[in-house]
Protein backbone atom coordinates (compact mmCIF):
# COMPACT_ATOMS: atom_id res chain seq x y z
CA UNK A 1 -23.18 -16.30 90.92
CA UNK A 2 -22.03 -19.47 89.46
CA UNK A 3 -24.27 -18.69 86.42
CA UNK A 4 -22.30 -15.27 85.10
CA UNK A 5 -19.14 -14.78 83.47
CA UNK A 6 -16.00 -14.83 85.80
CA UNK A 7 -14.80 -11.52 85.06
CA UNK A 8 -18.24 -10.00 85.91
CA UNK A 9 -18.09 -12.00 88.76
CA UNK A 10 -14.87 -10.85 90.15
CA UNK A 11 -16.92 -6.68 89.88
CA UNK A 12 -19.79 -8.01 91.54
CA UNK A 13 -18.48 -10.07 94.44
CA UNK A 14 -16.69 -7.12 96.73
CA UNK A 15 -19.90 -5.23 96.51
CA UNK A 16 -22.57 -7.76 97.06
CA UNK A 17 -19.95 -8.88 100.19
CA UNK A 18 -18.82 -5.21 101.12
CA UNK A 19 -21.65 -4.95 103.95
CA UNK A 20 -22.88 -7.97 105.73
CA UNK A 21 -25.01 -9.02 108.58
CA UNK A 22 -25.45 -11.12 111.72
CA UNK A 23 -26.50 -12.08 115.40
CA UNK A 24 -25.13 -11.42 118.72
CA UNK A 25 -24.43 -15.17 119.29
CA UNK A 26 -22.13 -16.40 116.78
CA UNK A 27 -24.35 -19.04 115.30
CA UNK A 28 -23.78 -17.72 111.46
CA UNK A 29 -20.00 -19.19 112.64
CA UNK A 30 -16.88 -17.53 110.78
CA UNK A 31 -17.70 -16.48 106.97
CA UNK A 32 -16.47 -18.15 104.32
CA UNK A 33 -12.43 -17.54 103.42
CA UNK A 34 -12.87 -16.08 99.69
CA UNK A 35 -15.21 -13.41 101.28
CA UNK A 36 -13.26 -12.52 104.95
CA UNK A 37 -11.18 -9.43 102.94
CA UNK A 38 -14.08 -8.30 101.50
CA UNK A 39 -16.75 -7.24 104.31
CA UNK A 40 -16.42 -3.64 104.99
CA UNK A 41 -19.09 -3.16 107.15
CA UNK A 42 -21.15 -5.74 109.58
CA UNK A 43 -24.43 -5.18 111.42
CA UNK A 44 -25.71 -7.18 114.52
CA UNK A 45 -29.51 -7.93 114.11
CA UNK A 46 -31.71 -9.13 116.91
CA UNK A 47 -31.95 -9.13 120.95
CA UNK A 48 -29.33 -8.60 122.79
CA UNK A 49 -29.37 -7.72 126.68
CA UNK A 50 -26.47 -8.16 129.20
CA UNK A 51 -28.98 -11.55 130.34
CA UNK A 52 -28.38 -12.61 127.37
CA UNK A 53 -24.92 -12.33 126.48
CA UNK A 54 -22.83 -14.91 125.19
CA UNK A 55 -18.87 -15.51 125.15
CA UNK A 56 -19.55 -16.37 121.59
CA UNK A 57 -20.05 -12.56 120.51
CA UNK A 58 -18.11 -11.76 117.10
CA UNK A 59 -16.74 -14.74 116.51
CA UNK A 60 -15.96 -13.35 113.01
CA UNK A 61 -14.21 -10.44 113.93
CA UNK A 62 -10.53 -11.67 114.25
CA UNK A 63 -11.10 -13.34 110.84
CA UNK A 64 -12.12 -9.78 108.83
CA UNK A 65 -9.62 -7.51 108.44
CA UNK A 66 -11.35 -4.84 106.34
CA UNK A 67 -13.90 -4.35 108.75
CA UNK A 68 -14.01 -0.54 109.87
CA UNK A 69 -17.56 0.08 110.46
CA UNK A 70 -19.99 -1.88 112.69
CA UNK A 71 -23.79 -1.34 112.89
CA UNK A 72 -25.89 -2.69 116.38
CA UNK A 73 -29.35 -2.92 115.90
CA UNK A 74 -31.94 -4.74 118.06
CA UNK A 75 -35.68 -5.69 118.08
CA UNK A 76 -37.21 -3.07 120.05
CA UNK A 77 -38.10 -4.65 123.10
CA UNK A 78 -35.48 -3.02 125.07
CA UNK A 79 -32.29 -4.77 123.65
CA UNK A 80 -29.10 -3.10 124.49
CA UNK A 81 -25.51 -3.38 123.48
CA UNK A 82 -23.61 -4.60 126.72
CA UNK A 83 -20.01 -3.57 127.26
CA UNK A 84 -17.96 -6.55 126.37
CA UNK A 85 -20.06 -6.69 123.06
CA UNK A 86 -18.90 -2.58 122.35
CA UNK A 87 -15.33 -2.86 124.01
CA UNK A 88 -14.57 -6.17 121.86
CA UNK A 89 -15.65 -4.01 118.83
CA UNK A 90 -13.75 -1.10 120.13
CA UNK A 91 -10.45 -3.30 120.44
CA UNK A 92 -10.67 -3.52 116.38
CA UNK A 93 -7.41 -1.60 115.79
CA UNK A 94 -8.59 -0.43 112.07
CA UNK A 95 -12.68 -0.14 113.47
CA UNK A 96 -13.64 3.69 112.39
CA UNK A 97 -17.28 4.19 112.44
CA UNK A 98 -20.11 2.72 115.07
CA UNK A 99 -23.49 3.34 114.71
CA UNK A 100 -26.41 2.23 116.86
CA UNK A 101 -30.03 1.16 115.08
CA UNK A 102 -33.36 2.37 115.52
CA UNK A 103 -34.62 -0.92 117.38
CA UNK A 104 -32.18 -1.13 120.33
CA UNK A 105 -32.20 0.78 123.30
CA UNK A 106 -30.16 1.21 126.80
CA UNK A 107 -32.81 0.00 129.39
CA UNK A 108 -30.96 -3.31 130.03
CA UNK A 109 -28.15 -2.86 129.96
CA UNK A 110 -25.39 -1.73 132.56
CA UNK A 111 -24.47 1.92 131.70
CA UNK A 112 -20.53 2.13 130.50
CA UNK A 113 -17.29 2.24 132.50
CA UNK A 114 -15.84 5.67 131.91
CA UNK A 115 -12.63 4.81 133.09
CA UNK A 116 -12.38 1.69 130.96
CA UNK A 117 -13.36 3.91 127.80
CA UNK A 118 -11.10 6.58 128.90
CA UNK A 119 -7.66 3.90 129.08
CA UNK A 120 -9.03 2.30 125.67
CA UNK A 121 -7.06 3.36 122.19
CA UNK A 122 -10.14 5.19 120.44
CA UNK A 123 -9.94 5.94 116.88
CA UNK A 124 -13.53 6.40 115.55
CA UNK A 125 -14.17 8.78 112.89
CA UNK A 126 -17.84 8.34 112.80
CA UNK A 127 -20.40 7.94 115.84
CA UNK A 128 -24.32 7.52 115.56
CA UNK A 129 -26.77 6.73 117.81
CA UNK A 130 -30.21 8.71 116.42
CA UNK A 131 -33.14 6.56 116.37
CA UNK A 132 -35.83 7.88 114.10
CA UNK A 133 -38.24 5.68 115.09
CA UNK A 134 -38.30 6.74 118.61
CA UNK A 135 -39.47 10.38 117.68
CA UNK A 136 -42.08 9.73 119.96
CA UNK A 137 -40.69 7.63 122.59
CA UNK A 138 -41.49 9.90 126.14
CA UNK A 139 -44.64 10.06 124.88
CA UNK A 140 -46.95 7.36 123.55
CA UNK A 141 -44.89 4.07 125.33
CA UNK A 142 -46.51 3.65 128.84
CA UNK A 143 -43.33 3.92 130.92
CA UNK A 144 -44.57 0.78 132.81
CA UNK A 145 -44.80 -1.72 130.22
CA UNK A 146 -41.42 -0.25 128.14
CA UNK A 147 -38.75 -2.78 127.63
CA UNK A 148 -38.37 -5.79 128.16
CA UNK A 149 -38.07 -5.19 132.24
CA UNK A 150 -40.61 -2.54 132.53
CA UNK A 151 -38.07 -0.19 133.10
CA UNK A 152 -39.15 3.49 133.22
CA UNK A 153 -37.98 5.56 130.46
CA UNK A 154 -36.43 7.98 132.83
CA UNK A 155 -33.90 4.98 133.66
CA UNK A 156 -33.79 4.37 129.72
CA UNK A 157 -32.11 7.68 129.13
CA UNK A 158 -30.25 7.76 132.18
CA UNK A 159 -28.69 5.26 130.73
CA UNK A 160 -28.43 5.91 127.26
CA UNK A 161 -26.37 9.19 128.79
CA UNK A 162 -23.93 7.56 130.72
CA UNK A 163 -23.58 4.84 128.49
CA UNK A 164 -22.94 7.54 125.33
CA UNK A 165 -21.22 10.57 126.86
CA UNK A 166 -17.92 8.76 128.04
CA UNK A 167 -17.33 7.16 124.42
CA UNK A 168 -18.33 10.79 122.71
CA UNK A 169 -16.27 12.50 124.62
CA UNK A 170 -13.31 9.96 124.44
CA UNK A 171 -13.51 10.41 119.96
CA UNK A 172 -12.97 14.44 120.87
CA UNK A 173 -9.50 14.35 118.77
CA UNK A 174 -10.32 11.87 115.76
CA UNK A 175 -14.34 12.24 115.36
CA UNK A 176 -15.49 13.60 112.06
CA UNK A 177 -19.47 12.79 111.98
CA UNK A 178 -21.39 13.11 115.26
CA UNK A 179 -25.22 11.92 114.95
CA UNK A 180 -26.74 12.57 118.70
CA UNK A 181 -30.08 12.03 120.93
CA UNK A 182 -30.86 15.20 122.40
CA UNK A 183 -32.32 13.41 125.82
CA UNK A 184 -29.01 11.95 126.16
CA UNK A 185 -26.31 14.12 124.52
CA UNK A 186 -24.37 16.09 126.92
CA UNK A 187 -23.91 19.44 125.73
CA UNK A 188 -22.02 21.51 128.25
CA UNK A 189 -19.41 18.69 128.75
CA UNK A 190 -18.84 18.81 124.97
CA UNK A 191 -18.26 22.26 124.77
CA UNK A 192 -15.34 21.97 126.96
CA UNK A 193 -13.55 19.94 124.57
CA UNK A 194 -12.15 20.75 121.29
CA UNK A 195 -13.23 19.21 118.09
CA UNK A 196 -10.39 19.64 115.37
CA UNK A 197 -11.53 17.10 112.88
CA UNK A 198 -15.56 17.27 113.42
CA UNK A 199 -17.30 17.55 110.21
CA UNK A 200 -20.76 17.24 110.88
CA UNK A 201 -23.10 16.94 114.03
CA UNK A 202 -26.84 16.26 114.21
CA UNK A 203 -29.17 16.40 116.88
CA UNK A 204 -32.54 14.72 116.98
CA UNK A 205 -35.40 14.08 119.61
CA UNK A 206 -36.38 16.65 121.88
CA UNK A 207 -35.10 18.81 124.85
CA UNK A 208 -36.35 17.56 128.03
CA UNK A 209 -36.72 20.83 130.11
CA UNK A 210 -38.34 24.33 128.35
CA UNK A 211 -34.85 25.67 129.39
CA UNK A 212 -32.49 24.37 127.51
CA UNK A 213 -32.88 26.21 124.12
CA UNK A 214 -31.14 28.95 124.70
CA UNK A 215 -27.93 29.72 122.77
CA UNK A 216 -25.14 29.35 125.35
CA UNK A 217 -24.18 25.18 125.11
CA UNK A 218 -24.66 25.76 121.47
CA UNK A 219 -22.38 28.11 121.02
CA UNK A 220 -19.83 26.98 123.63
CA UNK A 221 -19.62 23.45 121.22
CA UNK A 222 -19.44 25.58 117.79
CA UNK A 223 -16.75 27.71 118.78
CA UNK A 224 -14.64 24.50 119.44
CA UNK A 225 -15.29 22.78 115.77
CA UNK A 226 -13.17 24.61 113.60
CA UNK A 227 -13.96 22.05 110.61
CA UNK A 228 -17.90 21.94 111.34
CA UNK A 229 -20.18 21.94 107.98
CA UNK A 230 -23.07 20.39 108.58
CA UNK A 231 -25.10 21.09 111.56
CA UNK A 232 -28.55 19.84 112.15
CA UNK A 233 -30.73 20.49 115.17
CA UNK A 234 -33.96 18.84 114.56
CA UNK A 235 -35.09 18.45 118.06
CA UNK A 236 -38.66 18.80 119.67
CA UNK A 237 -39.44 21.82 121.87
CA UNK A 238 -40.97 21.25 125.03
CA UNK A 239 -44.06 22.85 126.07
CA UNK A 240 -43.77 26.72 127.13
CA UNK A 241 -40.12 27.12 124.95
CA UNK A 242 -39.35 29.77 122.91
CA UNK A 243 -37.53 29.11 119.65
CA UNK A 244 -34.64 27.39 119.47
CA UNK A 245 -31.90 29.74 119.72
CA UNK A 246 -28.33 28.40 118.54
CA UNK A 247 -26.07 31.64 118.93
CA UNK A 248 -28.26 33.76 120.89
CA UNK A 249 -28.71 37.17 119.57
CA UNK A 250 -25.50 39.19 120.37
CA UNK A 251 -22.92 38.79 117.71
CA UNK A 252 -19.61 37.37 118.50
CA UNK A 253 -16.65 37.93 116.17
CA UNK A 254 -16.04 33.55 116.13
CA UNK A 255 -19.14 33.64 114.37
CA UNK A 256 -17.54 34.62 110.87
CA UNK A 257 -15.27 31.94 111.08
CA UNK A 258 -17.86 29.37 110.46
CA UNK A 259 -18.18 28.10 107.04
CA UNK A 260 -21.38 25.74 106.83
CA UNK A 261 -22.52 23.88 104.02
CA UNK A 262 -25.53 21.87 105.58
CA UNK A 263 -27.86 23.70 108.15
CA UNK A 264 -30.98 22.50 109.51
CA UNK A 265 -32.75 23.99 112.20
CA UNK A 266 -36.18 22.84 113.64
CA UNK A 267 -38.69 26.22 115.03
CA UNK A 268 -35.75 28.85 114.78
CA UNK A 269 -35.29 32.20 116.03
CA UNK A 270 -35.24 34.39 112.94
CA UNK A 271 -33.18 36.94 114.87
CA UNK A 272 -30.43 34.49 115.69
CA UNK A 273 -26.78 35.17 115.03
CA UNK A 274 -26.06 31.79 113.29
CA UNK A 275 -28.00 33.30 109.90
CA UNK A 276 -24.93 36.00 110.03
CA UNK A 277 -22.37 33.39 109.55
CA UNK A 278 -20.71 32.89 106.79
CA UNK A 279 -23.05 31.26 104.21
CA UNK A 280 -21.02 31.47 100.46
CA UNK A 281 -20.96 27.48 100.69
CA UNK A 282 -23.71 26.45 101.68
CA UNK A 283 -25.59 24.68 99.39
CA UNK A 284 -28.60 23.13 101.74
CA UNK A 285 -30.80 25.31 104.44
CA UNK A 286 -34.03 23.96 106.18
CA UNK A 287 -36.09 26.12 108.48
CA UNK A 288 -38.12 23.31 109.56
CA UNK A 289 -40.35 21.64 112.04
CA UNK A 290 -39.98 18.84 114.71
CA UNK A 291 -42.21 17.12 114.65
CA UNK A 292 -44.14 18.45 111.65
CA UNK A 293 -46.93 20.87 112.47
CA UNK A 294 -49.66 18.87 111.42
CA UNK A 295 -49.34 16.41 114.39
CA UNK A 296 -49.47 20.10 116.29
CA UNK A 297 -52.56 20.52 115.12
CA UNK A 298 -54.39 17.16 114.94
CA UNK A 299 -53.64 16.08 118.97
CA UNK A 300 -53.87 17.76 121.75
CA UNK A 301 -51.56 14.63 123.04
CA UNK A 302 -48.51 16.14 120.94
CA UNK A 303 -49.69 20.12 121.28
CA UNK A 304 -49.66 19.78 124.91
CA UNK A 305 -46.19 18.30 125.14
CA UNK A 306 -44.72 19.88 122.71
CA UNK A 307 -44.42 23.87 121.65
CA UNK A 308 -44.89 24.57 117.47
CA UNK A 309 -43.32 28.19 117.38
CA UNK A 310 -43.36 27.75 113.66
CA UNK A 311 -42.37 30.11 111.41
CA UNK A 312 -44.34 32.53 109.33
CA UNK A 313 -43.93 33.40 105.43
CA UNK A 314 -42.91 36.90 106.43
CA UNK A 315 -40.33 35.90 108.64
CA UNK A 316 -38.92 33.30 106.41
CA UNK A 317 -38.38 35.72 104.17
CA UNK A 318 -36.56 38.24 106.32
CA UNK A 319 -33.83 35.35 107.72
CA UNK A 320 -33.61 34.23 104.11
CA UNK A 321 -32.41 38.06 103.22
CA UNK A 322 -30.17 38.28 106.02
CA UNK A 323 -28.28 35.47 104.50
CA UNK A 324 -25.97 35.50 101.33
CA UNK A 325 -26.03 32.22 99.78
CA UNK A 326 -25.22 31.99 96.19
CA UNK A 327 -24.14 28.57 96.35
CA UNK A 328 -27.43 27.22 97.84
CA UNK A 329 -29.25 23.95 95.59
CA UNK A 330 -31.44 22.59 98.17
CA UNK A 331 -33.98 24.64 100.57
CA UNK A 332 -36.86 23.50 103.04
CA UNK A 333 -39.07 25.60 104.69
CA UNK A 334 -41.91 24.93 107.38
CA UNK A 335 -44.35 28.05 108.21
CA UNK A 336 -47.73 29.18 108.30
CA UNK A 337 -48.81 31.54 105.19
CA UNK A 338 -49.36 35.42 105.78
CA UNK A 339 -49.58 37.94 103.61
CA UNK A 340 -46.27 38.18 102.75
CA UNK A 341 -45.89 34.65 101.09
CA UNK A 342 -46.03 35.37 97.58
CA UNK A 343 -43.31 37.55 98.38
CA UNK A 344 -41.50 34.87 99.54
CA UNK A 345 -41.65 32.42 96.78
CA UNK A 346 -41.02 35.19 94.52
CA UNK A 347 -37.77 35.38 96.48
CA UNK A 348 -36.93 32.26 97.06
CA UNK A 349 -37.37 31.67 92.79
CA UNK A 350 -35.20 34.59 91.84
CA UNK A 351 -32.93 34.72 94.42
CA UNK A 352 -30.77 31.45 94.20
CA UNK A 353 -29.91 30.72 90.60
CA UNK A 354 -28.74 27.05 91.47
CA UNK A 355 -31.51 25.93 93.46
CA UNK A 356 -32.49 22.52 92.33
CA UNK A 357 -34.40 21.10 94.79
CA UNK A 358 -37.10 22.59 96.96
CA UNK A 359 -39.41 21.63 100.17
CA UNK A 360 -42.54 23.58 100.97
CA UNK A 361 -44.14 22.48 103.83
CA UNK A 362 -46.95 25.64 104.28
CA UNK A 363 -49.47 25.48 106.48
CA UNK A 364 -52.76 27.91 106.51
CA UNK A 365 -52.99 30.44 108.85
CA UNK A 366 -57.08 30.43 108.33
CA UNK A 367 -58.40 26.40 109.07
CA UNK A 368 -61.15 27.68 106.49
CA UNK A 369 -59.01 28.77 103.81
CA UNK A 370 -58.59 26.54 100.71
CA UNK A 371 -55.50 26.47 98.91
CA UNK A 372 -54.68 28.21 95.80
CA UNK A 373 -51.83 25.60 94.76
CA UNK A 374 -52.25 26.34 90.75
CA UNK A 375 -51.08 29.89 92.16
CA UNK A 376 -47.90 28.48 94.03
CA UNK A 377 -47.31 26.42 91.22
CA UNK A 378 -47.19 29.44 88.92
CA UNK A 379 -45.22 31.33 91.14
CA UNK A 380 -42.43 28.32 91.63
CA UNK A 381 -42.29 28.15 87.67
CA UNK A 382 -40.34 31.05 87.63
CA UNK A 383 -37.73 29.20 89.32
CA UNK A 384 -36.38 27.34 85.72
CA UNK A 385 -33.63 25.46 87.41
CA UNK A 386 -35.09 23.48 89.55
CA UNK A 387 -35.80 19.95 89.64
CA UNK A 388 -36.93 18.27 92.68
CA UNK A 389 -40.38 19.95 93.64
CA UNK A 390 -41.62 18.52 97.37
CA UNK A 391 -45.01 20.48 98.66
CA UNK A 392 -47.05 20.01 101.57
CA UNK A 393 -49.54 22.30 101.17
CA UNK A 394 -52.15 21.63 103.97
CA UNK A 395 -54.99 21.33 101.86
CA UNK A 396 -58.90 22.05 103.39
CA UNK A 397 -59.94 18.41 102.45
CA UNK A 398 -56.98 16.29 103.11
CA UNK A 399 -57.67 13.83 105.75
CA UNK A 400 -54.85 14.73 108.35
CA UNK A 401 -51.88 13.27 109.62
CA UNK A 402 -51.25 9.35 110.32
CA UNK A 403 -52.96 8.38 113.46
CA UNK A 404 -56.03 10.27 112.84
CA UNK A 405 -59.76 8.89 112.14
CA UNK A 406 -60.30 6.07 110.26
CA UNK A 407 -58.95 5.88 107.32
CA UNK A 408 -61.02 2.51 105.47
CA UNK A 409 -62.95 5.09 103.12
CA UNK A 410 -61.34 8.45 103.42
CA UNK A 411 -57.97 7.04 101.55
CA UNK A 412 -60.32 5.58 98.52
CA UNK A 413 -62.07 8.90 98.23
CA UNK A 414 -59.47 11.05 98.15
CA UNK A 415 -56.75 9.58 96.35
CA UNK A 416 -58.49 10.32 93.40
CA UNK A 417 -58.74 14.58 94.21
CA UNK A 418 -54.73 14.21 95.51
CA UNK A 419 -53.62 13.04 91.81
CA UNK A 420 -56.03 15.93 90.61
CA UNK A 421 -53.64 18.07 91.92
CA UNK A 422 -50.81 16.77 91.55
CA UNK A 423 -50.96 16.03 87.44
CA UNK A 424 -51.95 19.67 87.77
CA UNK A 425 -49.34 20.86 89.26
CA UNK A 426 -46.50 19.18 87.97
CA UNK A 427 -48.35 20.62 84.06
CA UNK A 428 -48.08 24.29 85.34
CA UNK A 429 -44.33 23.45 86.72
CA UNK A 430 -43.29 21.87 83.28
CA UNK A 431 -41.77 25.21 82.11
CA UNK A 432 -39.42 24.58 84.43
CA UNK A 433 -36.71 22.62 81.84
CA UNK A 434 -34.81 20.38 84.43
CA UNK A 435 -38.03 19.30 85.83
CA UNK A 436 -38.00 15.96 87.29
CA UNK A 437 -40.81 16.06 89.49
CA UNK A 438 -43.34 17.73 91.96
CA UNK A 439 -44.42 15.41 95.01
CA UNK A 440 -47.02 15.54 96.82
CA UNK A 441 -46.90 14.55 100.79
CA UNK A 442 -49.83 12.26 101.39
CA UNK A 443 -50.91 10.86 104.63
CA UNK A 444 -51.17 6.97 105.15
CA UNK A 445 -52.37 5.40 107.95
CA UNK A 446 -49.37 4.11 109.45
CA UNK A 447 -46.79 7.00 107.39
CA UNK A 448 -46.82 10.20 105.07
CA UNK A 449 -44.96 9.60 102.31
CA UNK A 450 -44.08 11.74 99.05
CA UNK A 451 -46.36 10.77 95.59
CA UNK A 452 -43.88 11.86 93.03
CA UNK A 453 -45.90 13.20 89.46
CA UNK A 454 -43.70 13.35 86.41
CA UNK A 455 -44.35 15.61 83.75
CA UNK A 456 -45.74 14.51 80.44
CA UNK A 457 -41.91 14.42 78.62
CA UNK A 458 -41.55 11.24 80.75
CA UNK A 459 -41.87 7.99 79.29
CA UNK A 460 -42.24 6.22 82.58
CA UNK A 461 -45.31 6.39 84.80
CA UNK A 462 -46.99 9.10 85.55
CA UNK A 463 -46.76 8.76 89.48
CA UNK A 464 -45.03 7.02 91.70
CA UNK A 465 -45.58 6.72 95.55
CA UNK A 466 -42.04 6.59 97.19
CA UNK A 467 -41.21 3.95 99.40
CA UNK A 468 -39.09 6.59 101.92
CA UNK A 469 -41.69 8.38 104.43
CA UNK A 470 -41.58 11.40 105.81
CA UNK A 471 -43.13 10.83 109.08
CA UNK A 472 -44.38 8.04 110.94
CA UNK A 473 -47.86 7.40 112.81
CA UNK A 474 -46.75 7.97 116.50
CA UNK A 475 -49.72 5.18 118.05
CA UNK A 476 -47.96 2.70 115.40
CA UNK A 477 -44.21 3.36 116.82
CA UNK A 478 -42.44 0.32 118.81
């Protein structure tokens, strides 16, 4: 910094400073006094167990006062947040957002007092404890060997539940983003309370009994969220459920009080009452599928765990008609191709005039069939506002889903067929004028992740393989 002009300096400084990071134990000492007002937002990085904790936790935190949002993440061998770490962070009187990282966990830790979170002055706006990479958590980590203890899982959640209920429950009145564990989120004790100021809730992981997808807890919560715009449910069905039902099926006169912006469901049911809520807002829908149907269909390990009621073309089309959306941009829908899918992208391209950005993820109903995707792309042309193009089209020849075979020469050899396509498809999509791209989902050994082909108008390259993936190679998950 020494090196620039001052003025540029004095820009650059709050934001290089705004979010900062360091251990559990207070050896990074107390920052430096030119950048205390500045740090907005500090995350704790390595192990941390209730063996291992240390007087000298947050040493820094008397000495930043602008610090409102606080980020624990661990090194995924078990490492917990223990209470006097939380409750000193909790004592922050101007402290508005906690969130905890995808690397720790509960197992060693002592679950939380309730009644010391109950007496405590609470003022979070923002709560998050979903852990992406622990999708696949009850079912590839031997429950023997997990953590750092060999705790069994079942104890992990246990846990994680009465660790996380008390402190969700105790936001009820100030709480405006909820991001949930569905092992460990307790449903029917939220619904009791109301939610005044809740914006948005997500749910990820998966239901741990082929009961609990039924509409009532969901519908119990909703009817107490009077601000609620974004909900996401993108949880894993156990084995033997049917679709996940939010609403049920009987209409309720609440219903046309909500006013969504954001919904995401994973393996709906297309007769649900949620699609008859009021949608003139909403700009993003995904009917989609957790985890993605390919894993469904590669191993037996995740098809007998987990059910795959995925959608079909003909009956994303009918939920898509029973909802009026003119403000919708963004759309992503999972389902297996009948006959009634070029109806459906003929639909989906004339029937939103702002949709921008589009997710395909369609899967063939016939393992023989091969892929007509210079039709789709023809058929998405039509569509001349959009700009973001994502499709994974299930192609005969593509080599499956991370975790599958060996992938030394199958990646060399078809790499080369994969940008066939794709050069081909974003050319036939290039009629589209806002075109920015059409991406490909292609399957890595340890990730899928989205090759992005630019059209010819570009000046920059050709293709570029994003660094964000889609999903992750459950035998390569901590």
């Amino acid at each position: 910094m020494s090196s620039v002009s001052r003025r540029l300096r004095e820009h650059v400084i709050p934001v290089l400073f705004a979010r900062c990071t360091t251990d559990y134990y207070g050896n990074r000492g107390v920052p430096p006094p030119t950048i205390r007002p500045l740090v907005r937002h500090l995350t704790y990085k390595g192990r941390c167990t209730s063996r291992f904790y240390s007087d000298t936790f947050g040493v820094e935190l008397p000495y930043l006062p602008a610090l409102s949002s606080i980020t624990f993440d661990g090194d995924d061998y078990g490492s917990g947040v223990p209470w006097q770490a939380l409750e000193r962070c909790l004592r922050i009187p101007q402290l508005r957002a906690v969130a905890w990282g995808s690397g720790v966990g509960f197992s060693d830790v002592d679950p939380y007092p309730e009644q010391a979170i109950a007496d405590m002055p609470i003022h979070l706006a923002s709560l998050h404890c979903e852990r992406p990479y622990r999708m696949w958590r009850m079912l590839v980590i031997d429950p023997y060997e997990y953590a750092m203890k060999g705790v069994p899982m079942e104890q992990d959640l246990t846990h994680e539940s009465l660790s996380l209920t008390p402190l969700v429950l105790r936001t009820h009145k100030t709480i405006e983003s909820l991001r949930l564990m569905m092992e460990s989120a307790s449903l029917t004790r939220m619904g009791e309370l109301t939610w005044p100021n809740l914006h948005e809730i997500t749910f990820s992981g998966e239901f741990l009994t082929s009961s609990t997808t039924t509409g009532l807890p969901f519908a119990h919560l909703l009817q107490r969220t009077p601000r609620l715009r974004i909900l996401s449910v993108k949880v894993a069905l156990r084995y033997g459920s049917d679709r996940l039902s939010i609403l049920g099926r009987t209409p309720q006169p609440w219903i046309k009080a909500l006013k969504l912006r954001s919904l995401a469901l994973s393996y709906p049911d297309p007769v649900d009452v949620i699609f008859c809520a009021n949608m003139a807002a909403l700009t993003h829908l995904s009917l989609c599928d957790s985890p993605r149907y390919h894993y469904h269909l590669a191993f037996t390990i995740v098809s007998n765990r987990y059910s795959a009621p995925i959608l079909t073309s003909a009956e994303c089309l009918s939920i898509l008609k029973r909802m009026n959306m003119p403000a919708l941009e963004s759309l992503a829908l999972s389902y297996i191709a009948d006959e009634a899918d070029d109806d459906l992208l003929r639909y989906v391209t004339e029937a939103f005039p702002r949709l921008h950005t589009l997710e395909l993820h369609r899967y063939r109903k016939n393992r023989r069939d091969i892929v007509q995707h210079a039709h789709i792309a023809h058929l998405l042309s039509r569509a001349e506002m959009l700009r973001h193009v994502f499709l994974n089209l299930d192609f005969h020849d593509d080599h499956g889903p991370p975790g599958k075979g060996d992938w030394h020469e199958v990646v060399h050899s078809f790499d080369p067929i994969h940008n066939a396509r794709g050069f081909e498809l974003v050319t036939i999509m290039e009629r589209c004028p806002g075109l920015k791209y059409v991406a490909l989902l292609r399957h890595y050994e340890l990730a899928s992740k989205w090759v992005e082909y630019y059209p010819s108008r570009w000046a920059k390259s050709r293709y570029v393989i994003v660094p964000k993936w889609d999903s992750l190679n459950p035998y390569f998950e901590s």
